[in-house]
N, C-alpha and C. Protein backbone atom coordinates (compact mmCIF):
# COMPACT_ATOMS: atom_id res chain seq x y z
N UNK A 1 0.40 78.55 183.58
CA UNK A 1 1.33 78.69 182.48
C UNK A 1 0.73 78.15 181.20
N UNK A 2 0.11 76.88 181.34
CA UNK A 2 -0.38 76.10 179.83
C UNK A 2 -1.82 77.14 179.16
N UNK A 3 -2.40 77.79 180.75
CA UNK A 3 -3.57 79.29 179.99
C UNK A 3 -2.86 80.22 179.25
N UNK A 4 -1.37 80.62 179.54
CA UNK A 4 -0.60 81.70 178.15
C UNK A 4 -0.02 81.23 176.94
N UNK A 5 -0.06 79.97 176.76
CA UNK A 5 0.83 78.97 175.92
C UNK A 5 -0.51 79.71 174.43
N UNK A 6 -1.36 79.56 174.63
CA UNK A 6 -2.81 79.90 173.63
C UNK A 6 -2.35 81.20 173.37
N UNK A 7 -2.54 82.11 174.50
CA UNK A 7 -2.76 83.71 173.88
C UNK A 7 -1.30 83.94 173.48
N UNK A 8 0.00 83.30 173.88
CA UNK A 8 1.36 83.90 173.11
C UNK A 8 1.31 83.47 172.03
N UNK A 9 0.70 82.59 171.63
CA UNK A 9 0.52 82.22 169.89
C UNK A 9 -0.28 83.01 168.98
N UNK A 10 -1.36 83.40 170.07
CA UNK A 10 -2.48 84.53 169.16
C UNK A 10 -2.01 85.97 169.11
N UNK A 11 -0.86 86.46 170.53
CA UNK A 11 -0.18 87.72 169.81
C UNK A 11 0.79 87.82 169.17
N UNK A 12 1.43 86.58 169.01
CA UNK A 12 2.62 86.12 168.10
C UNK A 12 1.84 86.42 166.35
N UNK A 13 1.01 85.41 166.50
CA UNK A 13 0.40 85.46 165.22
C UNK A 13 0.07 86.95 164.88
N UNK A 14 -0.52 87.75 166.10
CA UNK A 14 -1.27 89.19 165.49
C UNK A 14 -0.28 90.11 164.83
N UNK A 15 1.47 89.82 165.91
CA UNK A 15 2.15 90.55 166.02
C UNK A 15 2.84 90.14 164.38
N UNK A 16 3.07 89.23 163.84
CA UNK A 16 3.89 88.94 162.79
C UNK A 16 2.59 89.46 161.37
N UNK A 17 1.35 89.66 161.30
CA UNK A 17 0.60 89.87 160.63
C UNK A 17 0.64 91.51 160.60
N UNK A 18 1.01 92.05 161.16
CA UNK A 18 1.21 93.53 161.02
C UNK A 18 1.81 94.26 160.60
N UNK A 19 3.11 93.05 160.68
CA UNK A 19 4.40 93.75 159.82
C UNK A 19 4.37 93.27 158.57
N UNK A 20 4.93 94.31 157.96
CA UNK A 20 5.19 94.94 156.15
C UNK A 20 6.23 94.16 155.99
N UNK A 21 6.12 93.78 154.79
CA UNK A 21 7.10 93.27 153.94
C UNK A 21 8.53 94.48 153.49
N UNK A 22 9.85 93.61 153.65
CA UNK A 22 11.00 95.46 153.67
C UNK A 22 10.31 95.49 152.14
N UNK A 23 10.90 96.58 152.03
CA UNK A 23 10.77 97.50 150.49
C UNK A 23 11.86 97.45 150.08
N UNK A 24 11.58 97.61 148.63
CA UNK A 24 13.36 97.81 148.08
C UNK A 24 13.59 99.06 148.06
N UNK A 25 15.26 99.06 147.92
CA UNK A 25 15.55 100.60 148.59
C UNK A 25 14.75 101.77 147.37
N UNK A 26 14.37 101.68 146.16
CA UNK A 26 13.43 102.01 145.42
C UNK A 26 12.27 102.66 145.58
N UNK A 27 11.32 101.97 146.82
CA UNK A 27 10.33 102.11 147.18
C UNK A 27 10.63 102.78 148.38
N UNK A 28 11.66 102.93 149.12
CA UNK A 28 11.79 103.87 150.53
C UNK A 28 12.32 105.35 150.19
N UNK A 29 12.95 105.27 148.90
CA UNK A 29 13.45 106.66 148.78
C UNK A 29 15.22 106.55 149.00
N UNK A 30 15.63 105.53 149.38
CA UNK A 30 17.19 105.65 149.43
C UNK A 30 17.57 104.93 148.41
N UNK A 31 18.81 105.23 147.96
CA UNK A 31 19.60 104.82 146.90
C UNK A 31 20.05 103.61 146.75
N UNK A 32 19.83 103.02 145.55
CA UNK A 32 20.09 101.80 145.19
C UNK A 32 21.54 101.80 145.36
N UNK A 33 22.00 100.60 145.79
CA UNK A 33 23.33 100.40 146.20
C UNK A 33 24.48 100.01 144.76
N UNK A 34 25.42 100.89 144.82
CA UNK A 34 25.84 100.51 143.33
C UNK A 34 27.68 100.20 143.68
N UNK A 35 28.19 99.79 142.58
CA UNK A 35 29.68 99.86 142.74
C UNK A 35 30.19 99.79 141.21
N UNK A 36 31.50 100.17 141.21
CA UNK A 36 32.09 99.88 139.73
C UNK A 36 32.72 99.15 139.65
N UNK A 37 33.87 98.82 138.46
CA UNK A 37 34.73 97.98 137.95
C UNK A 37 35.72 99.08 137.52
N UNK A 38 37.00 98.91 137.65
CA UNK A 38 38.00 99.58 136.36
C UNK A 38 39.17 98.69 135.94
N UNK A 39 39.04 98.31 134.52
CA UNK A 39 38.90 97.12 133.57
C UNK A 39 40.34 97.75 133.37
N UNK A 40 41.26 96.96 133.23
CA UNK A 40 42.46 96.76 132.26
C UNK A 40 42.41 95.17 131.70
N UNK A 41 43.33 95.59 130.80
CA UNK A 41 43.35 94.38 129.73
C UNK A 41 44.47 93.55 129.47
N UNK A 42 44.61 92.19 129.36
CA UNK A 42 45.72 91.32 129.30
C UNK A 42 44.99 90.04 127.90
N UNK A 43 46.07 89.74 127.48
CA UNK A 43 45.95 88.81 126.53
C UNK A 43 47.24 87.66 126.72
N UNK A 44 46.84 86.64 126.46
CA UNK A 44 47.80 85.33 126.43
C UNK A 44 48.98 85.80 125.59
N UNK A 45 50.19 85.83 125.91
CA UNK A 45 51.46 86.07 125.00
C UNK A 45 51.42 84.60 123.48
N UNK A 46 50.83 83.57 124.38
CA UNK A 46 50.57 82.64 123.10
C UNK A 46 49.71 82.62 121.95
N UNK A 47 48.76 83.67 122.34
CA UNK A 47 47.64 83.64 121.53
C UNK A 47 48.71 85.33 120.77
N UNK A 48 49.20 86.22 121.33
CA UNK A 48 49.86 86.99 120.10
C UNK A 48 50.65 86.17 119.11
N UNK A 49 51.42 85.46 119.41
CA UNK A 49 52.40 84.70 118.62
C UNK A 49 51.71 83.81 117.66
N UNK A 50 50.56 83.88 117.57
CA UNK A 50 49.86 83.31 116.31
C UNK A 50 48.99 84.50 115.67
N UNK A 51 48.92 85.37 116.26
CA UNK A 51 48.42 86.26 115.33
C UNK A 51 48.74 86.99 114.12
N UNK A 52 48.07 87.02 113.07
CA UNK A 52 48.65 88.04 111.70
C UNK A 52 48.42 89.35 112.10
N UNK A 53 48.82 90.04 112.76
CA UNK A 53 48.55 91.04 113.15
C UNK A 53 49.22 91.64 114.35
N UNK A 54 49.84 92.80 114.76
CA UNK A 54 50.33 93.04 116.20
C UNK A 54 48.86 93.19 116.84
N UNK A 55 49.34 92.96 118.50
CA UNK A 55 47.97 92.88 119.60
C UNK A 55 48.24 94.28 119.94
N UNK A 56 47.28 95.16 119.46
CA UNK A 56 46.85 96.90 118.88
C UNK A 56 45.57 96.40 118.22
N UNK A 57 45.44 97.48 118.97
CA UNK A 57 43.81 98.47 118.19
C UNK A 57 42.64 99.14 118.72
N UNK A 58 41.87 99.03 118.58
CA UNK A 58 40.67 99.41 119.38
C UNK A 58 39.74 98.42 119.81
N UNK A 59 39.49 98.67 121.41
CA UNK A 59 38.68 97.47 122.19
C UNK A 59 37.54 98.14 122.45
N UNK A 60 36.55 97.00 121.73
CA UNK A 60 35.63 97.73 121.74
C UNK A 60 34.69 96.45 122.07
N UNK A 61 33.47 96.65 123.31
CA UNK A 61 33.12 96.14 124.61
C UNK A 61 31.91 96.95 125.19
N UNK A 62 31.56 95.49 125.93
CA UNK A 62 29.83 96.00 126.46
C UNK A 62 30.31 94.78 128.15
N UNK A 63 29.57 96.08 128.77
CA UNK A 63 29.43 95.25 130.63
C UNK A 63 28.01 94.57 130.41
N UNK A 64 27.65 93.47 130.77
CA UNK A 64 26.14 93.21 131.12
C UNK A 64 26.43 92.67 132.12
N UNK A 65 24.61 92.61 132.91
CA UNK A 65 24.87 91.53 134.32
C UNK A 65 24.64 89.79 133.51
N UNK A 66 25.23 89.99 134.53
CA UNK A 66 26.08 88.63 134.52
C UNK A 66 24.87 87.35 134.26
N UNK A 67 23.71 87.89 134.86
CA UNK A 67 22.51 86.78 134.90
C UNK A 67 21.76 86.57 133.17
N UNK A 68 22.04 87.67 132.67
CA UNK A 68 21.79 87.61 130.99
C UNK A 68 22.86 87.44 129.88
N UNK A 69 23.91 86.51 130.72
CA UNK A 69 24.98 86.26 129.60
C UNK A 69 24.78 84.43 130.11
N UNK A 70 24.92 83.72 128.77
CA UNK A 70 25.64 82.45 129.08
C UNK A 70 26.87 82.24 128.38
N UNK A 71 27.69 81.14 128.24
CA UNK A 71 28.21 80.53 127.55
C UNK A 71 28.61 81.11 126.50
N UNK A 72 27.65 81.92 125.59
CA UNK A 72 27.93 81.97 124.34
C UNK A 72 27.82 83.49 123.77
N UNK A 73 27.44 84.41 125.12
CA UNK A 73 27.42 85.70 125.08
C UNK A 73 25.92 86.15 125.72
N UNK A 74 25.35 87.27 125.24
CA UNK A 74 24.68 87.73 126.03
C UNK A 74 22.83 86.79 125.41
N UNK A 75 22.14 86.88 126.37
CA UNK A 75 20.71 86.07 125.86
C UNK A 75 20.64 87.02 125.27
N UNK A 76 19.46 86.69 124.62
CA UNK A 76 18.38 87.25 123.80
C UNK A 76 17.45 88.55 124.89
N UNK A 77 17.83 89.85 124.77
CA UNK A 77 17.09 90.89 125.28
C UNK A 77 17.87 91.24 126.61
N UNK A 78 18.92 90.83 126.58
CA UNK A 78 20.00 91.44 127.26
C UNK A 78 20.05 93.04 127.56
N UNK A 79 20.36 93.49 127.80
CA UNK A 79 20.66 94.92 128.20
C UNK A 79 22.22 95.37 128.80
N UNK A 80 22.59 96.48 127.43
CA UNK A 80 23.91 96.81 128.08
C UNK A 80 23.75 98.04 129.45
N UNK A 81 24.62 97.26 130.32
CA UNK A 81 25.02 98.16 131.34
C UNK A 81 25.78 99.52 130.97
N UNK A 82 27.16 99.16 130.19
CA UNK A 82 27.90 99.93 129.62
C UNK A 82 28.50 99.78 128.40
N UNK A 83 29.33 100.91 127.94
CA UNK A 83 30.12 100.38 126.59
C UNK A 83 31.34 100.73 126.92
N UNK A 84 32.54 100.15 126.01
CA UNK A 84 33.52 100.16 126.19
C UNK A 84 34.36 100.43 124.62
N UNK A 85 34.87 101.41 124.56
CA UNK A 85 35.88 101.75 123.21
C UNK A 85 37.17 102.28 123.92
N UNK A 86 38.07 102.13 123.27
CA UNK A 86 39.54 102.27 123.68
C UNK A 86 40.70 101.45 123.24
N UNK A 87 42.24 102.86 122.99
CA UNK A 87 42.61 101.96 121.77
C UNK A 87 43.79 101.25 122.95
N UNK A 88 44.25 100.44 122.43
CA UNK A 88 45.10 99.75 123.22
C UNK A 88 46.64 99.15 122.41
N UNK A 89 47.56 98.93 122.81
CA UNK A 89 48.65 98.21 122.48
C UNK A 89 48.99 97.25 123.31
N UNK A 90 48.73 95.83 123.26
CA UNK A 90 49.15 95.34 124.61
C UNK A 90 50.44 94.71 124.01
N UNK A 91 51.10 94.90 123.06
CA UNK A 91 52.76 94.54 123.18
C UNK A 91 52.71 92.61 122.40
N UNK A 92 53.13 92.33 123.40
CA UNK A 92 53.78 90.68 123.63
C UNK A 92 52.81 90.26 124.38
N UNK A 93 51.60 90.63 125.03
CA UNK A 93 50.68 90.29 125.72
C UNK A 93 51.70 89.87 127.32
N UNK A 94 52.90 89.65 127.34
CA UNK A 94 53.54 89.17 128.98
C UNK A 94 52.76 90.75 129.87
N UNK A 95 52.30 91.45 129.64
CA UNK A 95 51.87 92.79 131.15
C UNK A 95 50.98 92.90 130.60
N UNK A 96 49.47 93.27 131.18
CA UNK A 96 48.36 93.84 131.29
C UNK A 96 48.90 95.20 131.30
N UNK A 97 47.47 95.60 130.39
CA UNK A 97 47.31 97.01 130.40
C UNK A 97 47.27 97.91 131.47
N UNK A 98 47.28 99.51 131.34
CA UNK A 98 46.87 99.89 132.71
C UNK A 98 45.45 100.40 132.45
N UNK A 99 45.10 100.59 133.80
CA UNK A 99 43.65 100.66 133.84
C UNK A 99 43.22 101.97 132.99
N UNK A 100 42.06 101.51 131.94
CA UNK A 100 41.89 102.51 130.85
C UNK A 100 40.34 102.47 130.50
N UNK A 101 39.26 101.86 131.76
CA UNK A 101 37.96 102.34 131.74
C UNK A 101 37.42 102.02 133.30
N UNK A 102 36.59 103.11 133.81
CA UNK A 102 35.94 102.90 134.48
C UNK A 102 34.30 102.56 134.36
N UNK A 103 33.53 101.89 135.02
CA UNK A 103 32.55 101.50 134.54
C UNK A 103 31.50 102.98 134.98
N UNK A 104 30.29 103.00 134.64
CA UNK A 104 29.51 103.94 135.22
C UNK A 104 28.47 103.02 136.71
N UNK A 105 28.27 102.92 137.25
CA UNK A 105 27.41 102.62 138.66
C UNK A 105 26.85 101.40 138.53
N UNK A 106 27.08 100.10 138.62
CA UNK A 106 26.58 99.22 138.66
C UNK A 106 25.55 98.75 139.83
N UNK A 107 24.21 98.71 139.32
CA UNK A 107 23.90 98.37 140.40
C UNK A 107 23.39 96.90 140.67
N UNK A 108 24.14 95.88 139.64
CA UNK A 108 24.16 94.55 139.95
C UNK A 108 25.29 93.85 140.74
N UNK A 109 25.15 92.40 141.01
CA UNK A 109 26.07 91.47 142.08
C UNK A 109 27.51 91.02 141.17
N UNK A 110 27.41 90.94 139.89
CA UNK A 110 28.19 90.46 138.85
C UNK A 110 27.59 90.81 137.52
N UNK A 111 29.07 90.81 136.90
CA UNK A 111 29.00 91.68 135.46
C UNK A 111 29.99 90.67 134.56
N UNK A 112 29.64 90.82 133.28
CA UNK A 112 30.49 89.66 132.37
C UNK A 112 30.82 91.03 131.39
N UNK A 113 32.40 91.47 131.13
CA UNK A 113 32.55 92.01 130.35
C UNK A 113 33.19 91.41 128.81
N UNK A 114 32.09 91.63 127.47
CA UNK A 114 32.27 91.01 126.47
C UNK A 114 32.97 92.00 125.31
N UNK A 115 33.73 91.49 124.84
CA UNK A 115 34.24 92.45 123.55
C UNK A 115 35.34 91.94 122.43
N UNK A 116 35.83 92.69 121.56
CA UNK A 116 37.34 92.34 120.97
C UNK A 116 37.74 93.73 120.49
N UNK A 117 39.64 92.80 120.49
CA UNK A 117 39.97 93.59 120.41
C UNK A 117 39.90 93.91 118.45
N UNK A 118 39.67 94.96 117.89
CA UNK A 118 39.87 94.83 116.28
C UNK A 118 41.16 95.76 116.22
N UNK A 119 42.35 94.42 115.75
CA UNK A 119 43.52 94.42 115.72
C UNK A 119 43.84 94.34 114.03
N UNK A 120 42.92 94.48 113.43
CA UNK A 120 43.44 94.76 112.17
C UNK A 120 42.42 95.91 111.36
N UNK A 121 42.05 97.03 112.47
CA UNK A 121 41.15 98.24 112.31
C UNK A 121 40.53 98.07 111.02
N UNK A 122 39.43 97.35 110.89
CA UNK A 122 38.54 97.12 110.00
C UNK A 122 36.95 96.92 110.50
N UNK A 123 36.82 97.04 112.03
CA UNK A 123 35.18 97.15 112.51
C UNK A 123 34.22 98.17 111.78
N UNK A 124 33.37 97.43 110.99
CA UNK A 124 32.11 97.85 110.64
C UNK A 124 31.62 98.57 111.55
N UNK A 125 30.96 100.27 111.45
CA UNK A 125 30.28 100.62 112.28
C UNK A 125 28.81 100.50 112.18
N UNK A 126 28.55 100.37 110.89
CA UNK A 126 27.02 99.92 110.86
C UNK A 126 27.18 98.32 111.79
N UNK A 127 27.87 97.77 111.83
CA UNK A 127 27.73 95.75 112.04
C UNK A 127 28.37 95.94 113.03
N UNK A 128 28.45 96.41 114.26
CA UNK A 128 30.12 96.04 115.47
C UNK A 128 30.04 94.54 115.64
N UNK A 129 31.34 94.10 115.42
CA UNK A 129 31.46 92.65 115.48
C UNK A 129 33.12 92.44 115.14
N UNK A 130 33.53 91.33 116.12
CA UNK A 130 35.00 91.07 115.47
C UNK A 130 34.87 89.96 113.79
N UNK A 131 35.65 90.42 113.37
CA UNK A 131 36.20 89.27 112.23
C UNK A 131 36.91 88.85 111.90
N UNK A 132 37.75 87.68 111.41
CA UNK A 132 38.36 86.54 111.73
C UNK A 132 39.78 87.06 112.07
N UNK A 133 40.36 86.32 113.27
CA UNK A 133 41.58 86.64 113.75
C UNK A 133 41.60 87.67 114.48
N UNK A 134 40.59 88.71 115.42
CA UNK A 134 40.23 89.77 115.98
C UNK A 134 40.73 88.70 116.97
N UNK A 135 41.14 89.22 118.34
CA UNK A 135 41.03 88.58 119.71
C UNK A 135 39.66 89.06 120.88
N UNK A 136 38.67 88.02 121.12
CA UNK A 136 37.81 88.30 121.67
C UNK A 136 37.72 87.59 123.24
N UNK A 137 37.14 88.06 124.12
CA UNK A 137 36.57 87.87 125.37
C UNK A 137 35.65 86.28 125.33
N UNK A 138 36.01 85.81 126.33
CA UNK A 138 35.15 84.52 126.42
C UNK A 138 34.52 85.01 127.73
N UNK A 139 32.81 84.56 127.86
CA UNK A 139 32.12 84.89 129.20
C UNK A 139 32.57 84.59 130.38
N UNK A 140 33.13 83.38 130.18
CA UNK A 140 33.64 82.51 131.78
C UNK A 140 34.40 83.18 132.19
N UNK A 141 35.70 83.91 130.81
CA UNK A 141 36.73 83.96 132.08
C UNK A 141 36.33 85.82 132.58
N UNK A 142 35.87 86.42 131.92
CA UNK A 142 35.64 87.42 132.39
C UNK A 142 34.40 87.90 132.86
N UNK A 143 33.81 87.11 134.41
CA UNK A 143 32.84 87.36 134.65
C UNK A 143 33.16 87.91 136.50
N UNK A 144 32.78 89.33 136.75
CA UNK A 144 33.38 89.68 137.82
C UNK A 144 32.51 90.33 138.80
N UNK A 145 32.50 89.99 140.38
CA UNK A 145 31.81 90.48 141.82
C UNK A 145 31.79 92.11 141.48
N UNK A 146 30.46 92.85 141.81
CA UNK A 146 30.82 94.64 142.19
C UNK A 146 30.48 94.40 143.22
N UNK A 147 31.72 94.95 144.02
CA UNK A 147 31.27 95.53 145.65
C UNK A 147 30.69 96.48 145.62
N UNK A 148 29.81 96.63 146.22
CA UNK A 148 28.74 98.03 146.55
C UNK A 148 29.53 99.27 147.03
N UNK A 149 29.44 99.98 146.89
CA UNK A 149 30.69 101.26 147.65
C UNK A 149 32.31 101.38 147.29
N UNK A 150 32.07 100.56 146.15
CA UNK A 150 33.75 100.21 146.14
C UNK A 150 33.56 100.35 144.50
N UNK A 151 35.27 101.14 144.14
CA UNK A 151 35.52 100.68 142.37
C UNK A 151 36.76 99.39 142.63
N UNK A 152 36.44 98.33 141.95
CA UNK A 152 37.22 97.01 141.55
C UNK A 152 37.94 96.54 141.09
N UNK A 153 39.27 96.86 140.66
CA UNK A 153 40.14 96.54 139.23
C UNK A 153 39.79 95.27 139.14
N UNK A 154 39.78 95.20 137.89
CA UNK A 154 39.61 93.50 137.21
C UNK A 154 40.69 93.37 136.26
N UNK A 155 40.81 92.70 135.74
CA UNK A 155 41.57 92.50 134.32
C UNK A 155 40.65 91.34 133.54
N UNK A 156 40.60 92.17 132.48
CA UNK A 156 39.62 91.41 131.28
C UNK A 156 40.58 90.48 129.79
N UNK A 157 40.46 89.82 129.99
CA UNK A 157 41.51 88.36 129.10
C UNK A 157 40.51 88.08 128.01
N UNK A 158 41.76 88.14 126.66
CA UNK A 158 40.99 88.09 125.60
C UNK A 158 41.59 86.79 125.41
N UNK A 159 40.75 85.90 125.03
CA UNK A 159 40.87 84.51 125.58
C UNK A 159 41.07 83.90 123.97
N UNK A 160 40.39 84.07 122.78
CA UNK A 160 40.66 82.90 121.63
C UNK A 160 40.81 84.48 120.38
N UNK A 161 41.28 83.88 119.57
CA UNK A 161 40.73 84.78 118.09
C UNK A 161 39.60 84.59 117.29
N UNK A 162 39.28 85.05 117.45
CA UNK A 162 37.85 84.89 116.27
C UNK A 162 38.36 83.97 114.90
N UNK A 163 37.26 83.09 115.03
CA UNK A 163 37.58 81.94 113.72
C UNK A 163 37.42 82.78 112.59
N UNK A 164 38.63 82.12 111.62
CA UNK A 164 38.59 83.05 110.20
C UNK A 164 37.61 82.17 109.26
């Protein structure tokens, strides 16, 4: 028995040296595994009640993965997944919207959807950007799982107003 103890190590060893590293599904020819999101929208009823403005307008929004956003929005050389325009009324903010985008194929683990809403229809189209008193997306709270094979409802919370 202690004479095979040697050679099961040397075809162990031969046997693990032969095999390939997996491939990504990229390199085999099968399809990258993807899933979506379909985003409706809710806002704090407290954060309308300070607004100069009714919570209306056009939301206008970008998906990234989630690994190129921090804190403070997307890094530097980010890449949008998707975009997002659509006009909205959310009322008194008490009900979320109904679902009014689907994403196109994600093929990341998590997605941070960033945007505002411009509630007093004045977005620059040369500049897209909210300005003061717009209601915008904070990263944390809207940062969400894609299941692979699956579309996701989320609801995306416009969390502060843009400082005037």
């Amino acid at each position: 028995m202690t004479r095979l103890l040697p050679f099961g190590s040397l075809l162990l060893t031969a046997l693990t040296s032969c095999v390939e590293p997996p491939k990504a599904p990229s390199d085999t020819g099968e399809a990258t595994p993807t899933g979506q999101i379909a985003i409706r929208m809710s806002i704090d009823p407290d954060l309308v009640d300070v607004m100069n403005e009714p919570a209306w307008g056009v939301f206008y929004g970008q998906i990234f993965n989630a690994e190129e956003v921090d804190a403070l929005g997307p890094k530097a050389g980010a890449t949008e997944l998707d975009s997002i325009e659509h006009e909205l009324n959310l009322d008194d903010g008490v009900e979320a919207s109904d679902i009014f985008h689907t994403s196109v194929p994600l093929a990341v683990e998590e997605v941070v959807v960033l945007g505002f809403l411009d509630s007093d229809e004045n977005a620059d189209e040369s500049d897209m950007g909210p300005d003061g008193g717009d209601p915008v997306t904070l990263p944390a709270q809207n940062s969400f799982d894609v299941t692979f094979g699956a579309v996701s409802a989320v609801t995306v919370e416009l969390g502060m107003l843009y400082p005037e």
